[in-house]
Protein backbone atom coordinates (compact mmCIF):
# COMPACT_ATOMS: atom_id res chain seq x y z
CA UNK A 1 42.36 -14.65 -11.34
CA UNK A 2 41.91 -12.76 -14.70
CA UNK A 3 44.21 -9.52 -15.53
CA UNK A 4 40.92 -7.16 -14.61
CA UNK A 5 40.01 -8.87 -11.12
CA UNK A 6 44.11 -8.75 -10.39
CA UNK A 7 43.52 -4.98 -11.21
CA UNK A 8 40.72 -4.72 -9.31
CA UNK A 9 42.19 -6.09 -6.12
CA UNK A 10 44.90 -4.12 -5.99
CA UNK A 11 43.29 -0.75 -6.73
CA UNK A 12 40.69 -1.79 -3.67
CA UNK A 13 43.85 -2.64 -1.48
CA UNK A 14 43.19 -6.72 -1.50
CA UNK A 15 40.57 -8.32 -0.37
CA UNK A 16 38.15 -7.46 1.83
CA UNK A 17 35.17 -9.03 4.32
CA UNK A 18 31.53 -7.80 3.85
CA UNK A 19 28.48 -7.87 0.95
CA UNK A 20 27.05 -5.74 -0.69
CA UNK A 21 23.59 -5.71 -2.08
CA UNK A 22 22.52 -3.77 -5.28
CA UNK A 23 18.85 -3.34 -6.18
CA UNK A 24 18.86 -2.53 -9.99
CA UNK A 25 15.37 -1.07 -11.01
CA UNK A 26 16.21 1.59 -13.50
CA UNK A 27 15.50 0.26 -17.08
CA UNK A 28 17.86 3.27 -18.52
CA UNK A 29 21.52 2.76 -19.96
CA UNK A 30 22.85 4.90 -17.44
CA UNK A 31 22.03 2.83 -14.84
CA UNK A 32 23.33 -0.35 -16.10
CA UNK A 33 27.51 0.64 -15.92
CA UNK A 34 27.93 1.44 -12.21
CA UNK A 35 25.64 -1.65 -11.81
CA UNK A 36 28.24 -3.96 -13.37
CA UNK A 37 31.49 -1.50 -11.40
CA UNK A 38 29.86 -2.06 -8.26
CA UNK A 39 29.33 -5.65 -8.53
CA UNK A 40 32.60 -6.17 -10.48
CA UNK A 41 34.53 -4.29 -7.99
CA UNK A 42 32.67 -5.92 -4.57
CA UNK A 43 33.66 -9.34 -6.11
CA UNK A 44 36.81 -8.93 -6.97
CA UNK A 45 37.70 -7.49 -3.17
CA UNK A 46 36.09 -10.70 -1.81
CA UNK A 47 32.65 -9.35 -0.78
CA UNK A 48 29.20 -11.51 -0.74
CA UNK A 49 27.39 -9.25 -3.96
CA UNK A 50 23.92 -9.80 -4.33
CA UNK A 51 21.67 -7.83 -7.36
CA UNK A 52 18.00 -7.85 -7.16
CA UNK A 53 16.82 -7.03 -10.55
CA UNK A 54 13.11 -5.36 -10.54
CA UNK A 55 11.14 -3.04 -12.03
CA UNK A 56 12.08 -1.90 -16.11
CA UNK A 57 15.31 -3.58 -15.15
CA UNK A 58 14.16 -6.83 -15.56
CA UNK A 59 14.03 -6.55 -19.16
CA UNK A 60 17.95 -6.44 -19.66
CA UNK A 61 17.61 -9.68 -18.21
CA UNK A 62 15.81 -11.67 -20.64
CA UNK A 63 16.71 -13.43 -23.45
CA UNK A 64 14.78 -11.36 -25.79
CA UNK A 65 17.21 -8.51 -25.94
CA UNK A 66 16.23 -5.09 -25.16
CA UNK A 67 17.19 -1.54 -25.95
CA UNK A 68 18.31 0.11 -23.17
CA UNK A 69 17.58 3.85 -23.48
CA UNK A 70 19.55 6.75 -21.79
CA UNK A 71 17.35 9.43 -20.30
CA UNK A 72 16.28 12.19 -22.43
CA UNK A 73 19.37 14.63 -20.41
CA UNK A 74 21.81 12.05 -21.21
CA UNK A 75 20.83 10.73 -25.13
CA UNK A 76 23.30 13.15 -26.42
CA UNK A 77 25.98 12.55 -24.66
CA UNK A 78 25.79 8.35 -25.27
CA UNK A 79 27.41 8.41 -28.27
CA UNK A 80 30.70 9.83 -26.80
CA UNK A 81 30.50 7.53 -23.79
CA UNK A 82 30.46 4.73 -26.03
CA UNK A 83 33.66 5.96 -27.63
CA UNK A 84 35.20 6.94 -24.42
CA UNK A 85 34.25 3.36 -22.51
CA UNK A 86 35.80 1.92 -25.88
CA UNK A 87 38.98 3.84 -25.87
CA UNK A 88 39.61 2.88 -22.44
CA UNK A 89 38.90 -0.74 -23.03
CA UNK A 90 36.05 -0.73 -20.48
CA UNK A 91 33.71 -3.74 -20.73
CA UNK A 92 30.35 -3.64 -20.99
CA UNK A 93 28.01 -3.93 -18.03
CA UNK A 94 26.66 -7.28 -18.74
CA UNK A 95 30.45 -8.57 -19.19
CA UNK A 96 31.20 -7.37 -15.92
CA UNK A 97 28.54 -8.63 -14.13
CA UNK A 98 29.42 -12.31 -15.36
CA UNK A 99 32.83 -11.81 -14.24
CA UNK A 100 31.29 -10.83 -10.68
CA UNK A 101 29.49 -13.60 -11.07
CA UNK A 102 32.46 -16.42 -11.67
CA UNK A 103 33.50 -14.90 -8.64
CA UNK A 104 30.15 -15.59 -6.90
CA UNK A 105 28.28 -12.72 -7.41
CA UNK A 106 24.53 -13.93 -7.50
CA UNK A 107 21.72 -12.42 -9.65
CA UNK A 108 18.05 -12.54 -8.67
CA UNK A 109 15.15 -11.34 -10.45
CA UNK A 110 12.18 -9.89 -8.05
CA UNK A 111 9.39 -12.49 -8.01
CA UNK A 112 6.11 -10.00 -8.19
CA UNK A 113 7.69 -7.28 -10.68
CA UNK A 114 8.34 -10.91 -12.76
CA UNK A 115 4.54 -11.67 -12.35
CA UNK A 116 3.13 -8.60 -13.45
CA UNK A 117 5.39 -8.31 -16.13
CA UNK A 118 4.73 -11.79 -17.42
CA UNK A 119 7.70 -13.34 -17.06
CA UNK A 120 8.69 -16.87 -15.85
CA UNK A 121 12.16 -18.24 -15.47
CA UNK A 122 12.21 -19.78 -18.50
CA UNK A 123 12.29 -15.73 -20.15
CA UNK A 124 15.14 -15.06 -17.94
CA UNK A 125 18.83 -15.11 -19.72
CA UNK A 126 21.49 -17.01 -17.72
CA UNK A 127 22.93 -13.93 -15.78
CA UNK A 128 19.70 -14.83 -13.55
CA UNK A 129 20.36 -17.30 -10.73
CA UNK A 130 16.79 -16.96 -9.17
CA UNK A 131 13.41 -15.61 -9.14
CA UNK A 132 12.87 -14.41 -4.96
CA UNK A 133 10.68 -12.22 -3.30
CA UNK A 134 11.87 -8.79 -1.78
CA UNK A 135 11.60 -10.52 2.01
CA UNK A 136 14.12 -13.28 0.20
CA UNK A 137 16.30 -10.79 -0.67
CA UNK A 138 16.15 -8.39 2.49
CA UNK A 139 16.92 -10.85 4.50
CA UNK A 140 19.94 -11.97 2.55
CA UNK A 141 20.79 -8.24 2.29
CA UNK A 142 20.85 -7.74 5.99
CA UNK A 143 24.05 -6.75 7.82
CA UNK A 144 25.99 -5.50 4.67
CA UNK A 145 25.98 -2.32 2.52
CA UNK A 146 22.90 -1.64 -0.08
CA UNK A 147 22.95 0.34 -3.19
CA UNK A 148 19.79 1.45 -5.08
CA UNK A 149 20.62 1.82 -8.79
C-alpha cells in the first residue's frame, strides 16, 4: 500500500464493505477532482468503485487529449486552485483515478454516448476498462451508493 492509500485508510477509519458507483458526465474541470477523491477514497477504504463515463466526459478519456474547461463562474478562480492543489501536493484527477484503479476501481465508458460521439474502444486511453450500456452498469450499481458528478 502506497503512502496516499495508507493515508487514506486511516483518515476513513480502515477499511470498509460496500461500492460505490460514480456516473461522470460533466465535461468541465470542476467536475473531474471530486471524481478522482471519490473514487480514490472508496478504494482505498476497500469499497467495489465503479465510474461510468458519459456524456462530454468521455472526452477526458481518450487518447487524444482534451482541454477540460471550468465553467464560466469558476474560470477565474482556476488559476489559484491550481496553485493551491500544487502547494498541497494534491494529485491530479487522472492520477488518482489510476491509483483507485490498482486497487480495483473499474472504469467504463457508456456504450450509446460512445456511438454518437464516434468513438470505438480503440479511441479510448487505458483508464477505460470497458465500453457497457447504462442497464450494464445499473445493474452492477445496484445495492451500493451512487454519485452523479
Amino acid at each position: 500500500m502506497t503512502k496516499a492509500e495508507t493515508a487514506l485508510s486511516a483518515d476513513a477509519g480502515g477499511a470498509t464493505s460496500g461500492k460505490v458507483s460514480i456516473v461522470a458526465f460533466s465535461g468541465t474541470a470542476d467536475k473531474f477532482i471530486p471524481l478522482g477523491v471519490l473514487a480514490q477514497a472508496g478504494a482505498a477504504m476497500g469499497m467495489e468503485v465503479s465510474v461510468f463515463v458519459t456524456g462530454f466526459a468521455l472526452q477526458a478519456f481518450t487518447k487524444v487529449p482534451h482541454d477540460l474547461p471550468f465553467p464560466a463562474e469558476f474560470a477565474a478562480m482556476a488559476p489559484e486552485l491550481a496553485k493551491g492543489m500544487e502547494a498541497a501536493n494534491v494529485a491530479s484527477w487522472d492520477v488518482m483515478l489510476r491509483q483507485a484503479k490498482e486497487l480495483g476501481a473499474k472504469v467504463y465508458a457508456c456504450s450509446m454516448m460512445s456511438g454518437v460521439m464516434g468513438l470505438s474502444r480503440e479511441d479510448f486511453s487505458d483508464l477505460v476498462d470497458d465500453i457497457v450500456g447504462a442497464a450494464a452498469f445499473l445493474q452492477q450499481a445496484e445495492g451500493g451508493e451512487t454519485f452523479f458528478i
